[in-house]
N, C-alpha and C. Protein backbone atom coordinates (compact mmCIF):
# COMPACT_ATOMS: atom_id res chain seq x y z
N UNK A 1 -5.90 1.72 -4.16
CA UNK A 1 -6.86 2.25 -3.22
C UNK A 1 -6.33 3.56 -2.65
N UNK A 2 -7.11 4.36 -2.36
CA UNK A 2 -6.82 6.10 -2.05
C UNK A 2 -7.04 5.71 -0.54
N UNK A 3 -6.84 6.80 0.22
CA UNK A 3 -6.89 6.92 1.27
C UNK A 3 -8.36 7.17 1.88
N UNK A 4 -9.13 8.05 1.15
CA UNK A 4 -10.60 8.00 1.10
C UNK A 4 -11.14 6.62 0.84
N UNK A 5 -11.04 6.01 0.33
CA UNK A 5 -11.35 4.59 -0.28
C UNK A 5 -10.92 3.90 1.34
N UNK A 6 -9.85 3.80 1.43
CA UNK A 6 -9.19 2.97 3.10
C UNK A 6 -10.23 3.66 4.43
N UNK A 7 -10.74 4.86 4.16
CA UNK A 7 -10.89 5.24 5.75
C UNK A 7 -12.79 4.91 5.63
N UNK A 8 -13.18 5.04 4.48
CA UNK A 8 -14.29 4.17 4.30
C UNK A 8 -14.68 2.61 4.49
N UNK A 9 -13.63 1.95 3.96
CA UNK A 9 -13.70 0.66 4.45
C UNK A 9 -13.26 0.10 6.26
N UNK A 10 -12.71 1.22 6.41
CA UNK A 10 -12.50 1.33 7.95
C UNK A 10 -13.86 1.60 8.81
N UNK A 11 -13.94 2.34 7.94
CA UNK A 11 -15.06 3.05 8.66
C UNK A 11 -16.48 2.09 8.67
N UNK A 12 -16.53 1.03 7.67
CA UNK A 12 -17.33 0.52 7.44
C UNK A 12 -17.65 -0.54 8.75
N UNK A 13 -16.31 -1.39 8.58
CA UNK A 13 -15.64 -2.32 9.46
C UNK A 13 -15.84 -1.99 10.80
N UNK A 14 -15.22 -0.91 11.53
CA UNK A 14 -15.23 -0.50 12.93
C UNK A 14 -16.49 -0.11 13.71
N UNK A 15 -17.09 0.69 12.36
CA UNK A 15 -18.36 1.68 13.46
C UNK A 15 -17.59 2.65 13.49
N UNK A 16 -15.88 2.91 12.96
CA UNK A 16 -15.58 4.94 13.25
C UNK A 16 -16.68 5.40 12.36
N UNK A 17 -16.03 7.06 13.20
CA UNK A 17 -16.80 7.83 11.98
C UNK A 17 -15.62 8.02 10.58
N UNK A 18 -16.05 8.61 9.59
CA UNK A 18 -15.50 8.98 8.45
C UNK A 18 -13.88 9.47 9.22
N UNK A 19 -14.86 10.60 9.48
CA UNK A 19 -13.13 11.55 10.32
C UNK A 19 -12.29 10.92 11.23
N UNK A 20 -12.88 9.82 11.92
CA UNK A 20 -11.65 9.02 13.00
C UNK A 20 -10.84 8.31 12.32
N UNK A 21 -11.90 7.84 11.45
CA UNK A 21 -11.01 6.65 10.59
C UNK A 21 -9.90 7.55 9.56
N UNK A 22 -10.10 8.41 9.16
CA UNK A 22 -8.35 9.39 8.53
C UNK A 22 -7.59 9.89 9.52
N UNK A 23 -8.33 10.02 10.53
CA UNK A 23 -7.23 10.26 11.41
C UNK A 23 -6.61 9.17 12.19
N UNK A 24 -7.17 8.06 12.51
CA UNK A 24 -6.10 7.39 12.49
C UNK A 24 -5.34 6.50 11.43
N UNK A 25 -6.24 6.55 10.59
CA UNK A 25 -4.87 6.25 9.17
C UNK A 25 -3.67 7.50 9.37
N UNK A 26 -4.05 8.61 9.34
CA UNK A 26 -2.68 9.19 9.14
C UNK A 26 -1.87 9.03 10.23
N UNK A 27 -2.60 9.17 11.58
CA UNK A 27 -1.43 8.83 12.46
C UNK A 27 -0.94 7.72 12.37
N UNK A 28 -1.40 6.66 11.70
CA UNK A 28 -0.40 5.28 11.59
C UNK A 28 0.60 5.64 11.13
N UNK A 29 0.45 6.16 9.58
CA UNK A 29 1.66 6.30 8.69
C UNK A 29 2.43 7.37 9.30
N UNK A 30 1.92 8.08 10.13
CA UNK A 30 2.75 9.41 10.50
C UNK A 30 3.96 8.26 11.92
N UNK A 31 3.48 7.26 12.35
CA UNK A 31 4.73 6.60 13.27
C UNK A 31 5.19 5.59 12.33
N UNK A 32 4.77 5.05 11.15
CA UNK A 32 5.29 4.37 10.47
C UNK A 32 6.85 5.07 9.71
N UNK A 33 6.25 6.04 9.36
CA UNK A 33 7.25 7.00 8.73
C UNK A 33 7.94 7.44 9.68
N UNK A 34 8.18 7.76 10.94
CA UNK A 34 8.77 8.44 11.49
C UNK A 34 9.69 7.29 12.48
N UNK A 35 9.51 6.21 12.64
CA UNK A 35 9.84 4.95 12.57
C UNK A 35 11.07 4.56 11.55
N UNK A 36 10.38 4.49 10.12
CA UNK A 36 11.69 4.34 8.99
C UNK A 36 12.63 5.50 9.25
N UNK A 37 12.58 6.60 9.17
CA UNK A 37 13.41 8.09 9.47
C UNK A 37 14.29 7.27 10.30
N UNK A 38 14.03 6.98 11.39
CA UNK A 38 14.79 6.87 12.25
C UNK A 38 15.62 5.55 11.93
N UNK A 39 15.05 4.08 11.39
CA UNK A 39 15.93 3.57 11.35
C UNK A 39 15.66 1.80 11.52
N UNK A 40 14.26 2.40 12.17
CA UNK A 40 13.57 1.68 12.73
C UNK A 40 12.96 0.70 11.62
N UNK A 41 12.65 -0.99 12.11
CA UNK A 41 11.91 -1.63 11.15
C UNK A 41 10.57 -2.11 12.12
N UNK A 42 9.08 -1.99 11.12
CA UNK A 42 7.57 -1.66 11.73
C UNK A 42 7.24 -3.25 11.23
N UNK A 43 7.21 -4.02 11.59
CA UNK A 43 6.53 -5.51 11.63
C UNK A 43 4.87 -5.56 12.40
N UNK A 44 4.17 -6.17 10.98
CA UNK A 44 2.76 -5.88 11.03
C UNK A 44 2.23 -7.27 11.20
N UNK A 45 1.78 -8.49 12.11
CA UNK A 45 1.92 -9.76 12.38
C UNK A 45 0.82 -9.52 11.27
N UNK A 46 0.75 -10.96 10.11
CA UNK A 46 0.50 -11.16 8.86
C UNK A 46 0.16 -10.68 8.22
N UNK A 47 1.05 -9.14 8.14
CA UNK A 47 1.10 -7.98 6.88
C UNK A 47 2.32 -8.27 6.24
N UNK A 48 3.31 -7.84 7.44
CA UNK A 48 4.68 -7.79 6.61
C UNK A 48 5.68 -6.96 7.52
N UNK A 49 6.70 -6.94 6.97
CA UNK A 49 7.49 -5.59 7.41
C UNK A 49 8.44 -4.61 6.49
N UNK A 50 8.06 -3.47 7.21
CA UNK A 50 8.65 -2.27 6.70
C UNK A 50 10.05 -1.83 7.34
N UNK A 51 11.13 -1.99 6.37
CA UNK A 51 12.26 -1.17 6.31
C UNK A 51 12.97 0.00 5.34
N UNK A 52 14.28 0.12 5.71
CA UNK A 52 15.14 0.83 4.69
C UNK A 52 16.25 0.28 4.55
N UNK A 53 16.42 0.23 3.29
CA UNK A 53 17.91 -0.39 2.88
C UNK A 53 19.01 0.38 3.00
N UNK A 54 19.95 -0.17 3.01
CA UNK A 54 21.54 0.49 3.15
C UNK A 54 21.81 1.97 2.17
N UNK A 55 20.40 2.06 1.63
CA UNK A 55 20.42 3.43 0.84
C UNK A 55 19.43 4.54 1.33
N UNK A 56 18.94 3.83 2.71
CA UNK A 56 18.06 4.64 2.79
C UNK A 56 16.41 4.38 2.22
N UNK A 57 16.38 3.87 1.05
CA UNK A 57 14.95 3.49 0.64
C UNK A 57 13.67 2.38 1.38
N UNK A 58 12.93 2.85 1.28
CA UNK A 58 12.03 2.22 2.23
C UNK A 58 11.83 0.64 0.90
N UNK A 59 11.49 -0.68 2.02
CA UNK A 59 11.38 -1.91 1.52
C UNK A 59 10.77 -2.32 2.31
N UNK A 60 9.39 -2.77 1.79
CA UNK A 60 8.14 -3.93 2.40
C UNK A 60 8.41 -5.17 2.12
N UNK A 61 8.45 -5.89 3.03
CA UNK A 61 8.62 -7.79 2.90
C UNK A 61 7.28 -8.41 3.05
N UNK A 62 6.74 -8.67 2.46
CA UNK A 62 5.40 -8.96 3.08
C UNK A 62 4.91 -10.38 3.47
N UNK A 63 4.29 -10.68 4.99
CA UNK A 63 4.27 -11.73 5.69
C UNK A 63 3.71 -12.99 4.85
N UNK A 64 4.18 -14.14 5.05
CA UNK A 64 4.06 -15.22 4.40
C UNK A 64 2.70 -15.37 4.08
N UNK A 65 1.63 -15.24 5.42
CA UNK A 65 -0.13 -15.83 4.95
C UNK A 65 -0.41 -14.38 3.82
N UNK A 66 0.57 -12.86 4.10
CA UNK A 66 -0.21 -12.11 2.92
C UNK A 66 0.14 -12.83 1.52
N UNK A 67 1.52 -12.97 1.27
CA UNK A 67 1.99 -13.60 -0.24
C UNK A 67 0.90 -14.86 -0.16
N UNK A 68 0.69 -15.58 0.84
CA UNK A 68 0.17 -16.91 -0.07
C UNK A 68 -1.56 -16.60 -0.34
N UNK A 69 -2.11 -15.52 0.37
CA UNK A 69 -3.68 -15.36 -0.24
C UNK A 69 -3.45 -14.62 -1.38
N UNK A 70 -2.42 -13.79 -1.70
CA UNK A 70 -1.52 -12.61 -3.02
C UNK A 70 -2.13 -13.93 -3.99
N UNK A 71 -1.19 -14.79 -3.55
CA UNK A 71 -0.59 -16.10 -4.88
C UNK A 71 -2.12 -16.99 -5.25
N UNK A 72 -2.86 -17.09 -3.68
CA UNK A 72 -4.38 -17.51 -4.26
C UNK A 72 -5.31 -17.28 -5.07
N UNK A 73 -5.32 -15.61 -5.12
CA UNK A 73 -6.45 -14.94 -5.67
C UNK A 73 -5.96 -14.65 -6.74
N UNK A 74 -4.33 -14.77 -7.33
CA UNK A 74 -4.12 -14.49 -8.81
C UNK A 74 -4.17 -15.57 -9.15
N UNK A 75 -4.41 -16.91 -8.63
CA UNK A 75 -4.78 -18.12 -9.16
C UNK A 75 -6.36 -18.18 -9.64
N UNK A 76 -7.22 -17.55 -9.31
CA UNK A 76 -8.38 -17.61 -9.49
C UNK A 76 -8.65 -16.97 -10.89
């Protein structure tokens, strides 16, 4: 999914307009990212969480109810 694709379905969902909904997608990722930079780990209650490993690389864990609807729908 593109980012156009995300701020549409946002947009769908909320009532934003087109333009609120990219703008606050980017400002998410813009404290998400600026969050990892620093050091920081971003825990999303039943998304997941975002870190960096001892190298620096960013690593998503993703929250237990996301893996088990993941594991549902490739069951289908």
């Amino acid at each position: 999914m593109r980012k156009s694709e995300l701020a549409s379905r946002i947009s769908k969902k909320t009532g934003l307009s087109m333009k609120d909904a990219v703008i606050a997608i980017e400002a998410t990722f813009e404290v998400i990212a600026s969050a990892l930079i620093q050091g920081d780990e971003v825990s999303i209650a039943n998304f997941g969480t975002l870190k960096t490993d001892s190298k620096a690389m960013p690593v998503f864990k993703p929250a237990k109810p996301l893996l088990r609807e993941t594991k549902n729908k490739l069951k289908e």
